[in-house]
C-alpha atoms as a PDB file:
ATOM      1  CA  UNK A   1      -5.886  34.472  12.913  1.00  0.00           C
ATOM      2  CA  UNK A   2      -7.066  36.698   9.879  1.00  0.00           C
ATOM      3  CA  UNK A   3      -5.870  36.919   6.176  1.00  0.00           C
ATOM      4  CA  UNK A   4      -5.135  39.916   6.970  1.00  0.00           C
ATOM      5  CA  UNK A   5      -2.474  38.744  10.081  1.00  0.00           C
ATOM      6  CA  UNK A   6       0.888  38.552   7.934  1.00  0.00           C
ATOM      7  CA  UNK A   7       1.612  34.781   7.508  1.00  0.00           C
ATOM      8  CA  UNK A   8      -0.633  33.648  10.223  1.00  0.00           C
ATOM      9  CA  UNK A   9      -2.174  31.623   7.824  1.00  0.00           C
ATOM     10  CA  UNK A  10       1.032  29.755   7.091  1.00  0.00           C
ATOM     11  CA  UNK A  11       2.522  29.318  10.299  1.00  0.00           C
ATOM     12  CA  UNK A  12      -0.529  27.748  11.246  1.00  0.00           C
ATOM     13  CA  UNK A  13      -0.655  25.347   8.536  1.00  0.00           C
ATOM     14  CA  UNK A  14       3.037  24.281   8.742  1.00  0.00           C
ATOM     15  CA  UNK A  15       2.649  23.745  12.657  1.00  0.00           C
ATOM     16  CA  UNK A  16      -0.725  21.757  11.732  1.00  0.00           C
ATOM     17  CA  UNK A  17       1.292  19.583   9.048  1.00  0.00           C
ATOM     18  CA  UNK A  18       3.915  18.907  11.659  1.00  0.00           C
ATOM     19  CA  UNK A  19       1.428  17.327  14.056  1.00  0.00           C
ATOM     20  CA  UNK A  20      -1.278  15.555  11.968  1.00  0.00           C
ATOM     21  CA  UNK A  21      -2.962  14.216  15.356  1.00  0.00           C
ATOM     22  CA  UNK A  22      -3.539  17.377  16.584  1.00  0.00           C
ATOM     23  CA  UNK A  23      -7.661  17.273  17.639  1.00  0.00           C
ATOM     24  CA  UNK A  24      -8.697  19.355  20.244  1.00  0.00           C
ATOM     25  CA  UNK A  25      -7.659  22.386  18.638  1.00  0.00           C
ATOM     26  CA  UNK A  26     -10.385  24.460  16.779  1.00  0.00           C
ATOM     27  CA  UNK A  27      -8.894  26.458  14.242  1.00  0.00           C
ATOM     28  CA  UNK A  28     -10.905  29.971  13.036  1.00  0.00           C
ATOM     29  CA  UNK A  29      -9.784  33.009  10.271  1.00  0.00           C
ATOM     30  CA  UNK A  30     -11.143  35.786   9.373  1.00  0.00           C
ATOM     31  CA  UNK A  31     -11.410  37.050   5.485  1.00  0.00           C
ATOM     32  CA  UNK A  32     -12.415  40.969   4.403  1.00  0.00           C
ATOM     33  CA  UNK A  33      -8.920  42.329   5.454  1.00  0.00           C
ATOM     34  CA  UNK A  34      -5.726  42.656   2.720  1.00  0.00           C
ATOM     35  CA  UNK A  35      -2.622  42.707   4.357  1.00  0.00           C
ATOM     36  CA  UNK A  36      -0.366  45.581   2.657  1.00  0.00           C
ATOM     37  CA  UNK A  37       2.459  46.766   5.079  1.00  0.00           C
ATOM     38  CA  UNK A  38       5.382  44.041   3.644  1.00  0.00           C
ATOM     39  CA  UNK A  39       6.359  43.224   7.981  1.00  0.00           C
ATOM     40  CA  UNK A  40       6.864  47.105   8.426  1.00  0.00           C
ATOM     41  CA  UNK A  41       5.276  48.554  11.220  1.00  0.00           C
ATOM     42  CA  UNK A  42       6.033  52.138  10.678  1.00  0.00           C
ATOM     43  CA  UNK A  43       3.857  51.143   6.759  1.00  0.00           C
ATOM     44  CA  UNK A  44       1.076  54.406   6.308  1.00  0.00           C
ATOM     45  CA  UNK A  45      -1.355  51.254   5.814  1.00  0.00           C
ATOM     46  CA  UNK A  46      -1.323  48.120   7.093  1.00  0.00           C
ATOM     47  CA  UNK A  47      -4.836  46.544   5.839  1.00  0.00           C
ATOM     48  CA  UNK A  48      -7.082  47.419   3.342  1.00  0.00           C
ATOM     49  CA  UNK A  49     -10.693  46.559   3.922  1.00  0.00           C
ATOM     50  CA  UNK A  50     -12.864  44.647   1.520  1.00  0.00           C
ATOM     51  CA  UNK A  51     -16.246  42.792   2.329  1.00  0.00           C
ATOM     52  CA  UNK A  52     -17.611  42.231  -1.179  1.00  0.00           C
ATOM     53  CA  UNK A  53     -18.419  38.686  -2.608  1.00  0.00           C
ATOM     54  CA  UNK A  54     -15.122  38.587  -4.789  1.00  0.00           C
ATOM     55  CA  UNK A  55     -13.150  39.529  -1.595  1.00  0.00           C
ATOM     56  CA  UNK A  56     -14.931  36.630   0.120  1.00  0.00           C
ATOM     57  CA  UNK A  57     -14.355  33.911  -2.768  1.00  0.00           C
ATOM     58  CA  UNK A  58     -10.534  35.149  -3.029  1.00  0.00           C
ATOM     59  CA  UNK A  59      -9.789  35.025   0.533  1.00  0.00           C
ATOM     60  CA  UNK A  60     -11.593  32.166   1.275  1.00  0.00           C
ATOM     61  CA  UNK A  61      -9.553  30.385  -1.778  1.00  0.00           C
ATOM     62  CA  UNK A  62      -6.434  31.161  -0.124  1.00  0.00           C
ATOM     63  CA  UNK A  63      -7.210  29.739   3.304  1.00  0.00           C
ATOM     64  CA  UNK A  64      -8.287  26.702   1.571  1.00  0.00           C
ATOM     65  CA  UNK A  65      -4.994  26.442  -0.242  1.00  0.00           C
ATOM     66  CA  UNK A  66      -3.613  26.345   3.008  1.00  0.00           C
ATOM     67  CA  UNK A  67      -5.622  25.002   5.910  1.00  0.00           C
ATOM     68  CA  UNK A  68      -8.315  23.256   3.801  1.00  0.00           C
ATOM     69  CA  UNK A  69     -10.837  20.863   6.026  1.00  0.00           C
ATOM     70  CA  UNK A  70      -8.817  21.726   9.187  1.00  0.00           C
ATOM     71  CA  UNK A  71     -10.598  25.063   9.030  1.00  0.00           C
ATOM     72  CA  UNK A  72     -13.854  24.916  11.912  1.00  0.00           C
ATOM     73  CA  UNK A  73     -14.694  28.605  12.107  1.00  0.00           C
ATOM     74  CA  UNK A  74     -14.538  31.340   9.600  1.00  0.00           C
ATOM     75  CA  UNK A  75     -15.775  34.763  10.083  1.00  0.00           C
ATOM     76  CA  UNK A  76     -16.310  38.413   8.689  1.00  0.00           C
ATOM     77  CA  UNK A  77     -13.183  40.787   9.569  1.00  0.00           C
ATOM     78  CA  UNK A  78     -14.459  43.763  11.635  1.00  0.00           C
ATOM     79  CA  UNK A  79     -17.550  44.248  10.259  1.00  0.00           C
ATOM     80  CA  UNK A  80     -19.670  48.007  11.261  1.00  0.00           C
ATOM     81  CA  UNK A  81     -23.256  48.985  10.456  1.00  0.00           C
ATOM     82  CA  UNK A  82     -21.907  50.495   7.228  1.00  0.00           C
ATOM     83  CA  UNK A  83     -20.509  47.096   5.876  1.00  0.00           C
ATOM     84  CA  UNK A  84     -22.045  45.894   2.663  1.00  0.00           C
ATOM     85  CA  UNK A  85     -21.220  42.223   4.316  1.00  0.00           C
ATOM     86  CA  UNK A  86     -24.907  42.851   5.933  1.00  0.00           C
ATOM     87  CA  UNK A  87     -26.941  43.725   2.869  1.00  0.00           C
ATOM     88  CA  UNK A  88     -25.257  41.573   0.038  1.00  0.00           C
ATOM     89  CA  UNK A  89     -27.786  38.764  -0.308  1.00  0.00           C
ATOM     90  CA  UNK A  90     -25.384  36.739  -2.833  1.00  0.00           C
ATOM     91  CA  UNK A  91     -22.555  36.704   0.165  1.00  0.00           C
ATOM     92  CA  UNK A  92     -25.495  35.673   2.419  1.00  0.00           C
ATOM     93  CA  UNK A  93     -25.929  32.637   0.238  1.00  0.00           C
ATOM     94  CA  UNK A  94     -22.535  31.370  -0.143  1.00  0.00           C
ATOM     95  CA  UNK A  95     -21.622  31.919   3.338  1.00  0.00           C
ATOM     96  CA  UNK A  96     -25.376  30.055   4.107  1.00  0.00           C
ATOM     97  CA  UNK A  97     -23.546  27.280   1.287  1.00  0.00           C
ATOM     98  CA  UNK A  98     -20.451  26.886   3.415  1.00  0.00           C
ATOM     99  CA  UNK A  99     -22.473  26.421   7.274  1.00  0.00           C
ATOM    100  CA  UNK A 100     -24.260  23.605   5.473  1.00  0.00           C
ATOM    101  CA  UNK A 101     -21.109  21.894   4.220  1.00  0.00           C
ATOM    102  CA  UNK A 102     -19.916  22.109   8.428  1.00  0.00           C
ATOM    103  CA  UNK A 103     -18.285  25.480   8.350  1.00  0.00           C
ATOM    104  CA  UNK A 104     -18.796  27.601  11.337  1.00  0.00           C
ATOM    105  CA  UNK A 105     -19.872  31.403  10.068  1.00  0.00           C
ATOM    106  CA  UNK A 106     -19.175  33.993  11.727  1.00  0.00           C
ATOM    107  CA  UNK A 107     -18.465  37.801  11.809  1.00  0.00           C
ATOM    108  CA  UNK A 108     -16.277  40.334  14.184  1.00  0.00           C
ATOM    109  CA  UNK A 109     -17.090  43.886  15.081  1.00  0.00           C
ATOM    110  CA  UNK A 110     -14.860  47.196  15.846  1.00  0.00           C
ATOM    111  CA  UNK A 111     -15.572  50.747  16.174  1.00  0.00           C
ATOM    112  CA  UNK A 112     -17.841  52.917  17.980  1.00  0.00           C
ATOM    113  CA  UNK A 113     -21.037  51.417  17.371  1.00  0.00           C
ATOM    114  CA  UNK A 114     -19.991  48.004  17.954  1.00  0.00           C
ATOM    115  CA  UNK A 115     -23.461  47.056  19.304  1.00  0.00           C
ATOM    116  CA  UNK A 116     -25.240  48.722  16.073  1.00  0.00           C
ATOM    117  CA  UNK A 117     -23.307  46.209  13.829  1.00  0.00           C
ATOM    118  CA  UNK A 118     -24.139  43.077  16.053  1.00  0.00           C
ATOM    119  CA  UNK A 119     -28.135  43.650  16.389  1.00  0.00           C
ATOM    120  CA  UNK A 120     -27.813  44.139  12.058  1.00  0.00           C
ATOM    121  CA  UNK A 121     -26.073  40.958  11.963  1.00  0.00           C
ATOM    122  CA  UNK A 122     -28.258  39.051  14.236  1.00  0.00           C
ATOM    123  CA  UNK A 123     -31.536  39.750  11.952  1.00  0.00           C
ATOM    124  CA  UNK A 124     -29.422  38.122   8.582  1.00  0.00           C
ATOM    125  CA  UNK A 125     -31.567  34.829   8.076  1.00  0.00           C
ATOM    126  CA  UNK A 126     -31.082  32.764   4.657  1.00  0.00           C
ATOM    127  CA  UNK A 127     -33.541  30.222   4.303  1.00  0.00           C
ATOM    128  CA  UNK A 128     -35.342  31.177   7.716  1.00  0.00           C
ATOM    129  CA  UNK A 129     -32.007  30.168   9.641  1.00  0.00           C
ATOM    130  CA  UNK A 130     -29.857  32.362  11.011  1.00  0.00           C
ATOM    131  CA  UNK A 131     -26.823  32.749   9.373  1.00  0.00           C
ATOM    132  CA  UNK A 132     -23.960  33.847  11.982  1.00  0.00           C
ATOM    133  CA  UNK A 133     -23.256  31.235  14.859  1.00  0.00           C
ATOM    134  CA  UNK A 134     -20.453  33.244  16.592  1.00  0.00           C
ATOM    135  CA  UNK A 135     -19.924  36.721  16.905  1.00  0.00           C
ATOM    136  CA  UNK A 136     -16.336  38.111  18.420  1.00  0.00           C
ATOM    137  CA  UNK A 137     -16.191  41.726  19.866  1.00  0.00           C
ATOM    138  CA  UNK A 138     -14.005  43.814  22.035  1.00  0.00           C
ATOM    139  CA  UNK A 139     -14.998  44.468  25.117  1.00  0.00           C
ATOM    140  CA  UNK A 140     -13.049  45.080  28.394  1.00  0.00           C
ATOM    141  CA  UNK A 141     -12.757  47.232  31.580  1.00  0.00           C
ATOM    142  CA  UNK A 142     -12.442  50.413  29.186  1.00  0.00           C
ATOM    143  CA  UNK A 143     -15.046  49.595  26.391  1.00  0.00           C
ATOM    144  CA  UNK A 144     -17.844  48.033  27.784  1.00  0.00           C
ATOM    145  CA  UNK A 145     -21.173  49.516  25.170  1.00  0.00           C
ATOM    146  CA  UNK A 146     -21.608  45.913  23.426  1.00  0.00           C
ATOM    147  CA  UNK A 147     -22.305  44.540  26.790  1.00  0.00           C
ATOM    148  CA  UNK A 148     -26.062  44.593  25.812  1.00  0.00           C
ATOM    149  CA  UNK A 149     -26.141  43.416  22.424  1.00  0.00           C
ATOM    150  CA  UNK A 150     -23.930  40.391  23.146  1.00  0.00           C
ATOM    151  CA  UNK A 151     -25.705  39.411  25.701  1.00  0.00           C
ATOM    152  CA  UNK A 152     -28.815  39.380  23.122  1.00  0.00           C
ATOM    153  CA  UNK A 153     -26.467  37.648  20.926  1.00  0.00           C
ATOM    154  CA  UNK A 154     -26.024  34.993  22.984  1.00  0.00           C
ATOM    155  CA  UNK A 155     -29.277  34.860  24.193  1.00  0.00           C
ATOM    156  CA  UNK A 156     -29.787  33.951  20.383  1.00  0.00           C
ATOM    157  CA  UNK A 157     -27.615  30.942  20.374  1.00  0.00           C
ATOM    158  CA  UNK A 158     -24.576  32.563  18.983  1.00  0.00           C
ATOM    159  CA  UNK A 159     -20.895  31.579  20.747  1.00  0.00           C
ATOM    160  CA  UNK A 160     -19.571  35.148  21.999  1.00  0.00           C
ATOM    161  CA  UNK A 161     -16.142  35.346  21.553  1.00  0.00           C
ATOM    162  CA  UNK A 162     -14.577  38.485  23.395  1.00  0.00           C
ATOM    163  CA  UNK A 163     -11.052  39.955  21.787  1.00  0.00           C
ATOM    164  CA  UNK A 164      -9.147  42.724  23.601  1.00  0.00           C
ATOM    165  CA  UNK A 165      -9.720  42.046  26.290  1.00  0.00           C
ATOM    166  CA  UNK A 166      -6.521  43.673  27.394  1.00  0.00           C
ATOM    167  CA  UNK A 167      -7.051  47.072  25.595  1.00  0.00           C
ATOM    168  CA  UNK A 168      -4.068  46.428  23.186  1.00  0.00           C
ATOM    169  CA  UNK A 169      -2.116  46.993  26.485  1.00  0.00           C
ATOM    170  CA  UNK A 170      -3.534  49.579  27.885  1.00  0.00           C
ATOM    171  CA  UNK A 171      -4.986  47.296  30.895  1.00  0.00           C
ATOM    172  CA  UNK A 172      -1.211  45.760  31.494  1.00  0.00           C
ATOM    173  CA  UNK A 173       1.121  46.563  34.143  1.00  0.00           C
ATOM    174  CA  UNK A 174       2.242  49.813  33.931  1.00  0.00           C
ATOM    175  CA  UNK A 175       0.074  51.091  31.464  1.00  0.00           C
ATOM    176  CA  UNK A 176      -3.030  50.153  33.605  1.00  0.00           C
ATOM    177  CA  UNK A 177      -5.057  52.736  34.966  1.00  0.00           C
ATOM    178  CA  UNK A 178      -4.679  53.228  39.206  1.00  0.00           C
ATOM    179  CA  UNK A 179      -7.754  52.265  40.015  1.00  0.00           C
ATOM    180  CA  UNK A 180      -7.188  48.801  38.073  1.00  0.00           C
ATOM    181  CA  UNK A 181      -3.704  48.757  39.708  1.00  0.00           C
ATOM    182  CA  UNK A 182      -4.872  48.938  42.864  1.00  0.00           C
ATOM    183  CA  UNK A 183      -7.199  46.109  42.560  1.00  0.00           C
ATOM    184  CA  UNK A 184      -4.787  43.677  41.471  1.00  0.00           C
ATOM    185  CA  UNK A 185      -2.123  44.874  44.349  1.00  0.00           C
ATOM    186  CA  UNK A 186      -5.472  43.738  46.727  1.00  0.00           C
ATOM    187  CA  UNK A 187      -5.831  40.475  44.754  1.00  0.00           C
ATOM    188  CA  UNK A 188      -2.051  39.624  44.573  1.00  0.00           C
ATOM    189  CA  UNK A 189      -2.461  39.058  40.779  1.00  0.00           C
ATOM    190  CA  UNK A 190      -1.179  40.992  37.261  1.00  0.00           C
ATOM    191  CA  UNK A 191      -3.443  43.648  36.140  1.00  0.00           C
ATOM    192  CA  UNK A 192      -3.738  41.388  33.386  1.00  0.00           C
ATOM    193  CA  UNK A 193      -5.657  38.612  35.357  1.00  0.00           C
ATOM    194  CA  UNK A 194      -7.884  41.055  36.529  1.00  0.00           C
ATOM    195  CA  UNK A 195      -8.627  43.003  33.729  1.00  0.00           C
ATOM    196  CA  UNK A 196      -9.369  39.449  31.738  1.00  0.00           C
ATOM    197  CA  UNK A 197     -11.207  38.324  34.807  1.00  0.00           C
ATOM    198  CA  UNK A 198     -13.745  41.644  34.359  1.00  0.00           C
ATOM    199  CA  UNK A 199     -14.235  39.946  31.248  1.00  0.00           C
ATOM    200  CA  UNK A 200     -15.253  36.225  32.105  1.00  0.00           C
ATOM    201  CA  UNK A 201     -17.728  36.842  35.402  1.00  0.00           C
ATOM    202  CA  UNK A 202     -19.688  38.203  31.980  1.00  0.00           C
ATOM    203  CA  UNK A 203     -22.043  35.624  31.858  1.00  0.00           C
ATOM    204  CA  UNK A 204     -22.692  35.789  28.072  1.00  0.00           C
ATOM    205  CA  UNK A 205     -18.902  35.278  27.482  1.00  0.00           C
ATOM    206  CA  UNK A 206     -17.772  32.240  25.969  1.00  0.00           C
ATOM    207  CA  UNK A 207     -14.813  32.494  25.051  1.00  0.00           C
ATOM    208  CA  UNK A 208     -12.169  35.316  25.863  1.00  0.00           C
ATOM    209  CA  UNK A 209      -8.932  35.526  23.685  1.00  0.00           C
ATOM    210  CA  UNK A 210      -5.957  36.735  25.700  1.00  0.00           C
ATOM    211  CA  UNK A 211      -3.888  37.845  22.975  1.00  0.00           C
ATOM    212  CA  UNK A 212      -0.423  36.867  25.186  1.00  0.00           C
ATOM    213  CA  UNK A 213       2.401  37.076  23.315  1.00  0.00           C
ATOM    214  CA  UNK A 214       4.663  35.159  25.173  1.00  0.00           C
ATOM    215  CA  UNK A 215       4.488  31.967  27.517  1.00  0.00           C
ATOM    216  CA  UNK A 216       5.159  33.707  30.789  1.00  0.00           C
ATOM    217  CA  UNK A 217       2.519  36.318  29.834  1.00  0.00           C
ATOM    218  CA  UNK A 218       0.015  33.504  29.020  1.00  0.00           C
ATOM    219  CA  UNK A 219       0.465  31.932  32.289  1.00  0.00           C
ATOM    220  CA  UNK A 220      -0.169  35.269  34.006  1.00  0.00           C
ATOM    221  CA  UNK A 221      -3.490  35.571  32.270  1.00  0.00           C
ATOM    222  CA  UNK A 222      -4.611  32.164  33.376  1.00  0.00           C
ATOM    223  CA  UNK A 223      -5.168  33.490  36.663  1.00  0.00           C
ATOM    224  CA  UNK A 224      -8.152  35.305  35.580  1.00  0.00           C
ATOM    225  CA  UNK A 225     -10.111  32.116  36.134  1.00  0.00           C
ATOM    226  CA  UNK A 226      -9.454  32.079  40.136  1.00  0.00           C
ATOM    227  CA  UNK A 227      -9.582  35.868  40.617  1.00  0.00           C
ATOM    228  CA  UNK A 228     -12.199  36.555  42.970  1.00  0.00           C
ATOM    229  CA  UNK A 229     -13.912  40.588  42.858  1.00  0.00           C
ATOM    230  CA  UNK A 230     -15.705  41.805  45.713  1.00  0.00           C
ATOM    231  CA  UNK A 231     -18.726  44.196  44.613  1.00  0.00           C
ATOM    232  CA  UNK A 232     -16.516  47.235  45.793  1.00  0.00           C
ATOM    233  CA  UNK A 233     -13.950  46.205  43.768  1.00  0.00           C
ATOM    234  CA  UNK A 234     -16.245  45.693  40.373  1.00  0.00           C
ATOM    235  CA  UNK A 235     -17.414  49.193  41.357  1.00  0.00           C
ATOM    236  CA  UNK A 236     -13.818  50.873  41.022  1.00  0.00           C
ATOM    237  CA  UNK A 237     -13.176  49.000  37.595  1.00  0.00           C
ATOM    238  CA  UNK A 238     -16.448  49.919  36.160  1.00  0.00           C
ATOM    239  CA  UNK A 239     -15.739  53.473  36.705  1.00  0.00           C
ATOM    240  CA  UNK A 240     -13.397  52.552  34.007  1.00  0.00           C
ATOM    241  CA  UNK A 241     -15.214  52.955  31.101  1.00  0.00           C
ATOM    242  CA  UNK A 242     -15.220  55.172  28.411  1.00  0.00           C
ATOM    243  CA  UNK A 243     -17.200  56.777  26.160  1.00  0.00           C
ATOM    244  CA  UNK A 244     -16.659  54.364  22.830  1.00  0.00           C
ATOM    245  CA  UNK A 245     -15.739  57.278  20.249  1.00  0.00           C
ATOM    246  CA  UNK A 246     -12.988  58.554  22.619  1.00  0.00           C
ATOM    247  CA  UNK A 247     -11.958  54.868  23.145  1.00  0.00           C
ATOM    248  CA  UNK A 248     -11.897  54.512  19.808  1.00  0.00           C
ATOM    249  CA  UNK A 249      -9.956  57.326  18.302  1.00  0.00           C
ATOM    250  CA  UNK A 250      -7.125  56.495  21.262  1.00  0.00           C
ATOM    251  CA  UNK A 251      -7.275  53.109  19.925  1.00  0.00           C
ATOM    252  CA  UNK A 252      -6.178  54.084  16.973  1.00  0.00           C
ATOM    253  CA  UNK A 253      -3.390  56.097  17.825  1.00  0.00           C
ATOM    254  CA  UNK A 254      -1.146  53.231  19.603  1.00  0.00           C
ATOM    255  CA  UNK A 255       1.483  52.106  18.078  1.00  0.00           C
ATOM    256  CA  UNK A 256       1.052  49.435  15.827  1.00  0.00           C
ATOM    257  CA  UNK A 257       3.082  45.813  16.943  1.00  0.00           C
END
């Protein structure tokens, strides 16, 4: 969930109001994204990116208004090694000022140089603390260069949390490459479990979104957790990868849903 998601916000706060007793869910935003496109996907922009202070203390105003102490884990949209989110000492503090009220901070990475944005983030201290305790990246079967620097990351102590770990579809039935086909077809699972399952046996991985859409596609990405890859198997799918600016760039030419 993200400011920046339409009314995700919202939805999530009415369904939270109709079930007060609702406790083992832990409920996480992001702030630094404006969402401009008005529910149309063919918009020529559909978020407008903004890590300053005011953004912060705007955004984070508005997810008070509606999820206020239900909120466990807020973190920085998408940041890269360019982001002024990783120099601004004043956003340092407040964000420091919200972990020691029993907010969870947090940031998120895309692009290229992914791993570039994490190891900036992971040197941020305020006070001689650290000040992230969860980082979430994408990584799957086709983008794999964080590998490294979340494992550092949660060598550190930070919760990884992996997102995409479906390639925005390009790791899903008949969009998945052969070589990922032909795996599952030896498994007798989805490309889906397997792709997500690439993604758990990571052993800095600690949580791993799924991004399903529907029911029936959630309980085809559950079997990730009992898919079993033999070391020729894990060979074939890491011949996967791709270099992350051409991942990257095709990235952003799907479709947006």
């Amino acid at each position: 969930m993200a400011r920046s998601y339409g009314r995700s916000e919202e939805f999530l706060a009415e369904w939270l109001e109709k079930r007060p007793d609702a406790d083992d869910v832990v409920i996480g935003s992001k702030w630094g994204y404006t969402y401009t496109a008005d529910w149309s996907t063919d918009a020529e922009r559909h978020e407008v990116k903004d890590h300053s202070l005011a953004a912060y203390e705007r955004q984070r105003a508005e997810t008070d208004a509606l999820l206020g102490d239900r909120l466990d884990l807020y973190q920085i949209h998408s940041v890269t090694p360019e982001s002024p989110a990783l120099t601004d000492k004043e956003l340092h503090a407040r964000l420091a000022d919200a972990a020691a009220r029993g907010l969870t901070v947090g940031f998120s990475t895309s692009g290229p140089a992914q791993a570039d944005a994490i190891r900036a983030a992971l040197a941020i201290t305020v006070g001689g603390e650290p000040l992230f305790r969860t980082v979430q990246s994408t990584y799957n079967a086709l983008e794999t260069s964080a590998g490294p620097a979340l494992a550092e990351a949660h060598d550190a102590g930070l919760t990884v949390i992996v997102k995409e770990g479906m390639a925005n579809g390009r790791l899903a039935g008949e969009n998945a490459p052969e070589a990922l086909r032909a795996v599952a077809e030896e498994t007798g699972l989805g490309c889906d479990a397997v792709a997500l399952a690439v993604v758990l046996r990571q052993p800095w991985a600690g949580v791993v979104l799924s991004g399903a859409a529907t029911p029936a596609h959630l309980a085809s990405n559950l079997h990730a957790a009992v898919v079993d890859l033999g070391d020729d198997q894990l060979a074939r799918l890491a011949g996967l990868a791709e270099e992350p600016g051409a991942y990257w760039t095709r990235r952003g030419q799907l479709p947006w849903h």
